[in-house]
N, C-alpha and C. Protein backbone atom coordinates (compact mmCIF):
# COMPACT_ATOMS: atom_id res chain seq x y z
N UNK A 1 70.91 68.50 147.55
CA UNK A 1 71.12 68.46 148.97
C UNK A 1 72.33 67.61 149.29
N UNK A 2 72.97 67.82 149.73
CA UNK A 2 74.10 67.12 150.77
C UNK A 2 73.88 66.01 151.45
N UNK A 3 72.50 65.95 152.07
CA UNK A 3 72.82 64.32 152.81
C UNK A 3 71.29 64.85 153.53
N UNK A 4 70.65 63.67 154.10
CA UNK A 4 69.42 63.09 154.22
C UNK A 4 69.60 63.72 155.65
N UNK A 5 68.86 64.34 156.39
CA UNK A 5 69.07 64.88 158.10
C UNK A 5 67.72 64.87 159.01
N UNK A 6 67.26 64.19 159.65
CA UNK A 6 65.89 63.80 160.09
C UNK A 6 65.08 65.23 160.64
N UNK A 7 64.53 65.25 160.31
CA UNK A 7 63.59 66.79 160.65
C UNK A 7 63.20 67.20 162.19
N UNK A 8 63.41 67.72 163.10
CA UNK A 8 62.51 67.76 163.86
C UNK A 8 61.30 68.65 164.19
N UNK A 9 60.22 67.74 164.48
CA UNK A 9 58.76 68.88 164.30
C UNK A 9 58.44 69.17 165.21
N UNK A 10 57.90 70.07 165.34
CA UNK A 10 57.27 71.24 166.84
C UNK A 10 55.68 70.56 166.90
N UNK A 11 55.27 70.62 167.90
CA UNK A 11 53.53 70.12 168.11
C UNK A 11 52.75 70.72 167.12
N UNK A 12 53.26 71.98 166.69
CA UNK A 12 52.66 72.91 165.45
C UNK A 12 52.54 72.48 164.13
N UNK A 13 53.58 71.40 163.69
CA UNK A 13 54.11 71.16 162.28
C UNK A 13 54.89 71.87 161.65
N UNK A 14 55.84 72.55 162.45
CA UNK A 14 56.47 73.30 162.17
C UNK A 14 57.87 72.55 162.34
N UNK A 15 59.32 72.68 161.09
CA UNK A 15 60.29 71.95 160.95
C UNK A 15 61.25 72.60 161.76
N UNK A 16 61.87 72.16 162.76
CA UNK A 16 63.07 72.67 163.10
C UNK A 16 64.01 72.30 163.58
N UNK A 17 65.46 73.25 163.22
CA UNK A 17 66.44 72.39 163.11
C UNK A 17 67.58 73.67 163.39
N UNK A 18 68.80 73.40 163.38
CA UNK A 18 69.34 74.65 164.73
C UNK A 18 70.33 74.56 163.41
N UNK A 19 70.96 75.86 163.20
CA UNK A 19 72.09 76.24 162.21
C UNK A 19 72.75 75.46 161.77
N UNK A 20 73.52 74.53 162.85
CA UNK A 20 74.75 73.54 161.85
C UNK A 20 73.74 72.02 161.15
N UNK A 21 72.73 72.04 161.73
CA UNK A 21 71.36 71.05 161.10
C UNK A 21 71.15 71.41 159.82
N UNK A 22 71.03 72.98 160.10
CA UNK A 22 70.56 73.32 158.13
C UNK A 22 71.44 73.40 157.42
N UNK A 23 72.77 73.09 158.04
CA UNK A 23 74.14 74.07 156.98
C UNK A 23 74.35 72.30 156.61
N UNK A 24 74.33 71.62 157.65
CA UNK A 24 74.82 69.84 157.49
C UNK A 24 73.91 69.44 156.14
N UNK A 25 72.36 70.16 155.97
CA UNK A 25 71.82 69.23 155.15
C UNK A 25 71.58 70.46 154.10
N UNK A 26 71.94 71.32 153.53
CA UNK A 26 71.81 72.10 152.56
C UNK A 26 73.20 72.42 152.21
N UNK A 27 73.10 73.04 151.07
CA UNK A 27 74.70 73.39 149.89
C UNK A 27 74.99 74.34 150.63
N UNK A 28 76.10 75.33 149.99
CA UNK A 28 75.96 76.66 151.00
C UNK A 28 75.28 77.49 150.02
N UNK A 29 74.78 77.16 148.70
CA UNK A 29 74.08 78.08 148.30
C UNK A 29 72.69 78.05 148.91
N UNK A 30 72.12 76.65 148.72
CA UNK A 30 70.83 76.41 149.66
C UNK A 30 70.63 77.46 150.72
N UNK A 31 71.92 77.35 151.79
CA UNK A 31 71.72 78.01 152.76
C UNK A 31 71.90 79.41 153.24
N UNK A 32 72.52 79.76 151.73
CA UNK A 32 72.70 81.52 151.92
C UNK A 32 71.63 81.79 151.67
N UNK A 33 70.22 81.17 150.65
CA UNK A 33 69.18 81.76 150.14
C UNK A 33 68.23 81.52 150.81
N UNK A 34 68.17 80.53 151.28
CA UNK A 34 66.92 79.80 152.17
C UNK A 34 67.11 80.47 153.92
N UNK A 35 68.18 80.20 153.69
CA UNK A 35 68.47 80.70 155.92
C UNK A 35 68.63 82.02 155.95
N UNK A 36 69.65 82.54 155.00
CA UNK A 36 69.60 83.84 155.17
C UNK A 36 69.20 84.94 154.21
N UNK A 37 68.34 84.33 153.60
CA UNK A 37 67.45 85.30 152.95
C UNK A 37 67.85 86.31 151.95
N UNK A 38 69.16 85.61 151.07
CA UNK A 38 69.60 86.29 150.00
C UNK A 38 68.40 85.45 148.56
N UNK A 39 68.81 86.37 147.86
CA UNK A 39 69.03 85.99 146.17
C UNK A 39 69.95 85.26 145.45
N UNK A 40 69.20 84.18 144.33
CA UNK A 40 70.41 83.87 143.16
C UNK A 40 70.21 84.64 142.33
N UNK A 41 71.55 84.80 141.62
CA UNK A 41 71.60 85.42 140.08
C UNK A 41 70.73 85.44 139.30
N UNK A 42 69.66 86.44 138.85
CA UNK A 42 69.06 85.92 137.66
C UNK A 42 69.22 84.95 136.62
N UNK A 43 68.27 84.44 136.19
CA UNK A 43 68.69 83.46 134.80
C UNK A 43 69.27 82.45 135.13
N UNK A 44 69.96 82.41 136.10
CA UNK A 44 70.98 81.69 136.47
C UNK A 44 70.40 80.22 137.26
N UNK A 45 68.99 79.89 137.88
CA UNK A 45 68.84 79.22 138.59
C UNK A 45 68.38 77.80 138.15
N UNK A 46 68.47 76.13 138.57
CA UNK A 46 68.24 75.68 137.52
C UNK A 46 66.62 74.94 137.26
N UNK A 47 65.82 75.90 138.10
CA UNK A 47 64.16 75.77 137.36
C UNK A 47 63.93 76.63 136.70
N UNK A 48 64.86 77.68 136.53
CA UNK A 48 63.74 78.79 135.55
C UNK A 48 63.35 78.42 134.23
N UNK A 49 64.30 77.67 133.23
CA UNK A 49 63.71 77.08 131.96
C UNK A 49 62.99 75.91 132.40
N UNK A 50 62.58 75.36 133.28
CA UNK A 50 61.80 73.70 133.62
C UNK A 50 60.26 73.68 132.84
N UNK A 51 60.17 73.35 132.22
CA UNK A 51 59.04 72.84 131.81
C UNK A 51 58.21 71.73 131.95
N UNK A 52 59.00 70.71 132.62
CA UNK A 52 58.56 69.34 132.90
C UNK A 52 57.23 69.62 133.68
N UNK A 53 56.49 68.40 133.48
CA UNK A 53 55.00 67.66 135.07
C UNK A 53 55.65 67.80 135.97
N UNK A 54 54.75 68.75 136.98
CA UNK A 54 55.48 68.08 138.32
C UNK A 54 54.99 69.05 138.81
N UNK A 55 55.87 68.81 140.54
CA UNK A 55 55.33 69.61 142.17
C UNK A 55 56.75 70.12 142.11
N UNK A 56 56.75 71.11 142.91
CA UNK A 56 58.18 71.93 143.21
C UNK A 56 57.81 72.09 144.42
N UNK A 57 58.47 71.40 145.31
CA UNK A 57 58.75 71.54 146.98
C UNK A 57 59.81 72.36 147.66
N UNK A 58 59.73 72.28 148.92
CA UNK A 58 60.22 73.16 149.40
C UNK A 58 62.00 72.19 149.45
N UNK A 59 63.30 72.74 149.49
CA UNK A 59 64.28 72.23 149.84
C UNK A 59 64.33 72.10 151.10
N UNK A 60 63.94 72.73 151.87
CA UNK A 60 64.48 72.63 153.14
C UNK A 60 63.52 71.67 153.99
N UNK A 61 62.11 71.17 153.70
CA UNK A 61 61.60 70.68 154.45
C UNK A 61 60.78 69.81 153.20
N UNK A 62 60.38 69.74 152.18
CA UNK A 62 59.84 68.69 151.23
C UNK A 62 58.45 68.94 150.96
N UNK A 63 57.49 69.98 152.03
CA UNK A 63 56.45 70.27 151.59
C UNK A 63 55.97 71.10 149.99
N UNK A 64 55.14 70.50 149.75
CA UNK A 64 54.79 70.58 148.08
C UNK A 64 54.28 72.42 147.94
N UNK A 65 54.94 72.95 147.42
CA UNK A 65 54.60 74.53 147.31
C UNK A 65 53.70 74.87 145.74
N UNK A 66 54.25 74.69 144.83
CA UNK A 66 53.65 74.87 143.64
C UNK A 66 53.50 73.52 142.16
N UNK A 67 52.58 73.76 141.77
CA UNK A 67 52.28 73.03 141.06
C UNK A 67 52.89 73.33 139.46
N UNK A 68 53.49 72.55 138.50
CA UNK A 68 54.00 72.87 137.53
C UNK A 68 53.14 73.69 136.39
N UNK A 69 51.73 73.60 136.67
CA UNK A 69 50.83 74.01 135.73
C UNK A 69 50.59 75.85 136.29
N UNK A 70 50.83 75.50 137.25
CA UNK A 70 50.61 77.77 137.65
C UNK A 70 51.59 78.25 137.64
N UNK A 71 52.97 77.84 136.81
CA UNK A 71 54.29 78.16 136.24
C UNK A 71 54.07 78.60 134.87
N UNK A 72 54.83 79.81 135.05
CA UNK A 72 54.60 80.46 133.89
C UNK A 72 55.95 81.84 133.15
N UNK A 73 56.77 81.93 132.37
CA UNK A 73 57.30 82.65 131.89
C UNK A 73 57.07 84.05 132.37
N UNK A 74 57.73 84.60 133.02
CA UNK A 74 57.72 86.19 133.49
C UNK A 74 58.84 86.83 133.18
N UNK A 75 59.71 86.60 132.04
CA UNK A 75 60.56 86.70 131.99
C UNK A 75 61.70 87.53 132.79
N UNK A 76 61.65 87.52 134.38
CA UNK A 76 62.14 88.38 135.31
C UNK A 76 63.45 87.38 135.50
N UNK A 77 63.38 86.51 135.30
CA UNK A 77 65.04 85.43 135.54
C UNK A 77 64.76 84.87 136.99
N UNK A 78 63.60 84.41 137.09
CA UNK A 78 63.45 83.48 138.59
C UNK A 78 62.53 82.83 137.79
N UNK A 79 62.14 81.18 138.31
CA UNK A 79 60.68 80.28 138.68
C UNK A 79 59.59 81.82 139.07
N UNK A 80 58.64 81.70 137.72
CA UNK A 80 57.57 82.48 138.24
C UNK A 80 56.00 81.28 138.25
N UNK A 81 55.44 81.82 139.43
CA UNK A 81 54.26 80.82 139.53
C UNK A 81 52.94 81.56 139.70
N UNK A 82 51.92 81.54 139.46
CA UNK A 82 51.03 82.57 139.61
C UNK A 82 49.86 82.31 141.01
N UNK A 83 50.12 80.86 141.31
CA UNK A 83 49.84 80.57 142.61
C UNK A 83 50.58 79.20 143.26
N UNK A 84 50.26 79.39 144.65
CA UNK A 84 50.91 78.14 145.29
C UNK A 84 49.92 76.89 145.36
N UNK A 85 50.45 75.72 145.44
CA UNK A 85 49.17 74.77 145.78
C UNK A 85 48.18 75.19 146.75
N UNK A 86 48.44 75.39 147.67
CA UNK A 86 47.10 76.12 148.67
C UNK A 86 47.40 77.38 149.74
N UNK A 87 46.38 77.66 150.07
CA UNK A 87 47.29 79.62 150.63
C UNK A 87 47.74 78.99 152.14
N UNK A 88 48.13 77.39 152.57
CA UNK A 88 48.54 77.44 153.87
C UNK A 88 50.06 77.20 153.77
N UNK A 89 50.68 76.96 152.86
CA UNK A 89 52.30 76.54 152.71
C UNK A 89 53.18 77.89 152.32
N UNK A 90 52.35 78.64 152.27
CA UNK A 90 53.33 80.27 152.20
C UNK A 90 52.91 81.36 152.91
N UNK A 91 54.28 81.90 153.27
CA UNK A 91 53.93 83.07 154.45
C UNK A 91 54.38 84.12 154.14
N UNK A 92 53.63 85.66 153.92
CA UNK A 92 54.16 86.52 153.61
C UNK A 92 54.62 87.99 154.55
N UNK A 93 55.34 88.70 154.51
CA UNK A 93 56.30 89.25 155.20
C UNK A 93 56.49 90.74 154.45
N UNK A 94 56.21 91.62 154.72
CA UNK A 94 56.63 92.75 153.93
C UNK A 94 58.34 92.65 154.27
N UNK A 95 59.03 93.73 153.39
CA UNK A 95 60.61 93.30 153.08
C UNK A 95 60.92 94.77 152.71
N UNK A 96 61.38 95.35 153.19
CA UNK A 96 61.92 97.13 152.44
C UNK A 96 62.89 97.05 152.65
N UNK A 97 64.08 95.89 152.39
CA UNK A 97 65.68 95.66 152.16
C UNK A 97 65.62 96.64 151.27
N UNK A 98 67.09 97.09 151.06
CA UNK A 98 67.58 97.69 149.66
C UNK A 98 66.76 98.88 149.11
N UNK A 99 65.86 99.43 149.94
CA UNK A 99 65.20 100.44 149.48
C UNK A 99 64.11 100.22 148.77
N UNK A 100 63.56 99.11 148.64
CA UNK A 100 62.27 98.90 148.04
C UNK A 100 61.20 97.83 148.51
N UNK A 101 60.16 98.27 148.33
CA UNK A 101 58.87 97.83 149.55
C UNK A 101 58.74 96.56 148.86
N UNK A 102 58.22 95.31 149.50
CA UNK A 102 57.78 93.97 148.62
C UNK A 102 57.74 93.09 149.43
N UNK A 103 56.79 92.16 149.08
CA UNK A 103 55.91 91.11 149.70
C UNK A 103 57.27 89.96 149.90
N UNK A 104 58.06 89.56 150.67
CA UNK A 104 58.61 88.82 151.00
C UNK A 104 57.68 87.27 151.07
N UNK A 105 58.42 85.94 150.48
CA UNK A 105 57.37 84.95 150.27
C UNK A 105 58.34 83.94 151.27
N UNK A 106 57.86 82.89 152.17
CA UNK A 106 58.67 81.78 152.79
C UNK A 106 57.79 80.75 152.92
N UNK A 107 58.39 79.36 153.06
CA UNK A 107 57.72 78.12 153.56
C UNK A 107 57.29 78.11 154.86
N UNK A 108 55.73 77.87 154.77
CA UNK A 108 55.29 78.25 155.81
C UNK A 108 55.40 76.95 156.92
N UNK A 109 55.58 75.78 156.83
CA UNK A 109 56.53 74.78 157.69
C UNK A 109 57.76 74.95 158.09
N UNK A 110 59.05 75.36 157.14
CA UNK A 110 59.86 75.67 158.53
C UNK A 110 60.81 77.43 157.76
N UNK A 111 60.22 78.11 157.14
CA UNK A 111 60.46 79.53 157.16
C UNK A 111 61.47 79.95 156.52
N UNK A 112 61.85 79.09 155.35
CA UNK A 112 62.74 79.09 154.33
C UNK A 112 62.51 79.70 153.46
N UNK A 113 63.34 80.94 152.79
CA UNK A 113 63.39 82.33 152.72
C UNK A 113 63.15 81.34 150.53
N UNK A 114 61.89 82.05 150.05
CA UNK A 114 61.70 81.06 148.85
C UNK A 114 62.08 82.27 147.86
N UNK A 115 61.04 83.70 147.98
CA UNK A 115 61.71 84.99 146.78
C UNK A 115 60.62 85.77 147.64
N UNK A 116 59.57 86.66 146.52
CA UNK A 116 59.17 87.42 146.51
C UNK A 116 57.78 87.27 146.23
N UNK A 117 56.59 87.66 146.08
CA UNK A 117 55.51 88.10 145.42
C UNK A 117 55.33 89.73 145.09
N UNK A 118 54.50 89.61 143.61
CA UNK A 118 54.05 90.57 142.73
C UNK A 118 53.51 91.25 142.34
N UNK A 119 52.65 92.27 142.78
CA UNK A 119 50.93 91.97 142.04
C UNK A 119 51.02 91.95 140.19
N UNK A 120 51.94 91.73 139.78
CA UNK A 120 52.23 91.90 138.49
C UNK A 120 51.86 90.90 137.42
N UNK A 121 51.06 89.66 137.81
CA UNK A 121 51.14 88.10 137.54
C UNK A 121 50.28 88.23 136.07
N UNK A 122 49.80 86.95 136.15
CA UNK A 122 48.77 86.85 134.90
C UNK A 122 47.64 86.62 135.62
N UNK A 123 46.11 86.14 135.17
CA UNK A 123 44.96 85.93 135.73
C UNK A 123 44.93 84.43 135.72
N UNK A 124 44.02 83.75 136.38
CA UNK A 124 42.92 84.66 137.44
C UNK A 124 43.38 84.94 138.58
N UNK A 125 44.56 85.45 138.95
CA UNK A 125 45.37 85.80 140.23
C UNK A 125 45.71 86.87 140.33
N UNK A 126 47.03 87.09 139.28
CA UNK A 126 47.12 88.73 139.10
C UNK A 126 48.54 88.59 140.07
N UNK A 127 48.84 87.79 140.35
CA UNK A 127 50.33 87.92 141.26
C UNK A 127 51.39 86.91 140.41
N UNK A 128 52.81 86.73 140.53
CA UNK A 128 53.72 86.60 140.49
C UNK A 128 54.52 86.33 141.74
N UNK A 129 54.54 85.23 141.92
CA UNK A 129 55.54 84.78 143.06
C UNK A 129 57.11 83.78 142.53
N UNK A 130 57.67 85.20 142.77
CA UNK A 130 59.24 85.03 141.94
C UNK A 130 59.90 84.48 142.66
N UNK A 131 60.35 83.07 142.63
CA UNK A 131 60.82 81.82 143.48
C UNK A 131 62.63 81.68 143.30
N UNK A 132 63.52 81.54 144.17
CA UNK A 132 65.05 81.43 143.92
C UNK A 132 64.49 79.87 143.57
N UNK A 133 65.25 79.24 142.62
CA UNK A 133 65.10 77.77 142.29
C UNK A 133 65.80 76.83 143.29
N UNK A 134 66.95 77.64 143.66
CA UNK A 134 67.79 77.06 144.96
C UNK A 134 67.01 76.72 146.48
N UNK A 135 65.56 77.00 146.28
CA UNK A 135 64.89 76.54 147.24
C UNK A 135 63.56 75.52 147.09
N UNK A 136 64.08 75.08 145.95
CA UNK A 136 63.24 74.53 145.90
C UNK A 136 63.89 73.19 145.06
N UNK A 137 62.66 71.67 145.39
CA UNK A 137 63.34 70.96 144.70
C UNK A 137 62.20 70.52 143.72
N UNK A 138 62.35 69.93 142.84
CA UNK A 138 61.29 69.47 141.77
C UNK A 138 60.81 67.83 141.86
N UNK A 139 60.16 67.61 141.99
CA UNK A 139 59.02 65.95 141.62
C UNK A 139 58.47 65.75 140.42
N UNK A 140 59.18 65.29 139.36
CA UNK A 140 58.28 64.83 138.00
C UNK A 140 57.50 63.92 137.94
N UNK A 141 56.04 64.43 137.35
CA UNK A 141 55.38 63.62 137.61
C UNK A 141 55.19 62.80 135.92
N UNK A 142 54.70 61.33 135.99
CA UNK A 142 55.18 60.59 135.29
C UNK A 142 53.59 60.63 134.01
N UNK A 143 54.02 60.47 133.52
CA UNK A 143 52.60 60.47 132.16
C UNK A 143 51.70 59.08 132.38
């Protein structure tokens, strides 16, 4: 991130913050993926090899999305997780960009565009929620 930018919250708990707010406190990659709802490069992102302890939060607002233990190798070239910490921090969105139907995934505090979901996952879930790493930041947790 670029620099520390005080959040402002709606009575809802909801984060918000007006264009040059998110562009001031995110990269411009942050903000091509998160605001406007592109993709990074496969392979390319830098949680997909992470193996470390830890929480992976949201970049844009800090709420805790997935846990390092429901991370798992999908070899699709994104952070694959097979669930989120709890079903209230993600919001899903059908998406038929580009000609193909799919569960669009975002932070459900302030609506930061995270990847996709799957039904393709491993058990006991059975989904795949294919995460840009650029939206997310990591917390190691200590032994």
């Amino acid at each position: 991130m670029k620099g520390f930018m005080k959040s402002s919250m709606s009575n809802n708990g909801k984060v918000i913050k007006s264009e040059d707010e998110w562009k001031a406190t995110l990269t411009a990659e942050q903000y091509r993926i998160c605001r406007n709802r592109e993709t990074e490069r496969a392979f390319a992102g830098a949680y997909y090899h992470n193996e470390k302890e830890g929480v992976y939060t949201c970049v844009c607002c800090g709420i805790a999305l997935f846990n390092s233990s429901a991370k798992y190798d999908s070899a699709s070239g994104w952070p694959s997780f097979w669930e989120p910490v709890s079903d209230d921090v993600i919001l899903e969105y059908r998406d038929s960009q580009h000609g193909v139907i799919r569960d669009e995934i975002s932070c459900a505090r302030c609506d930061a565009h995270l990847g996709h979901v799957f039904p393709d996952g491993p058990e006991p879930t059975g989904l795949r929620y294919c995460v840009n790493s650029a939206s997310l930041d990591f917390e190691e947790q200590s032994r």
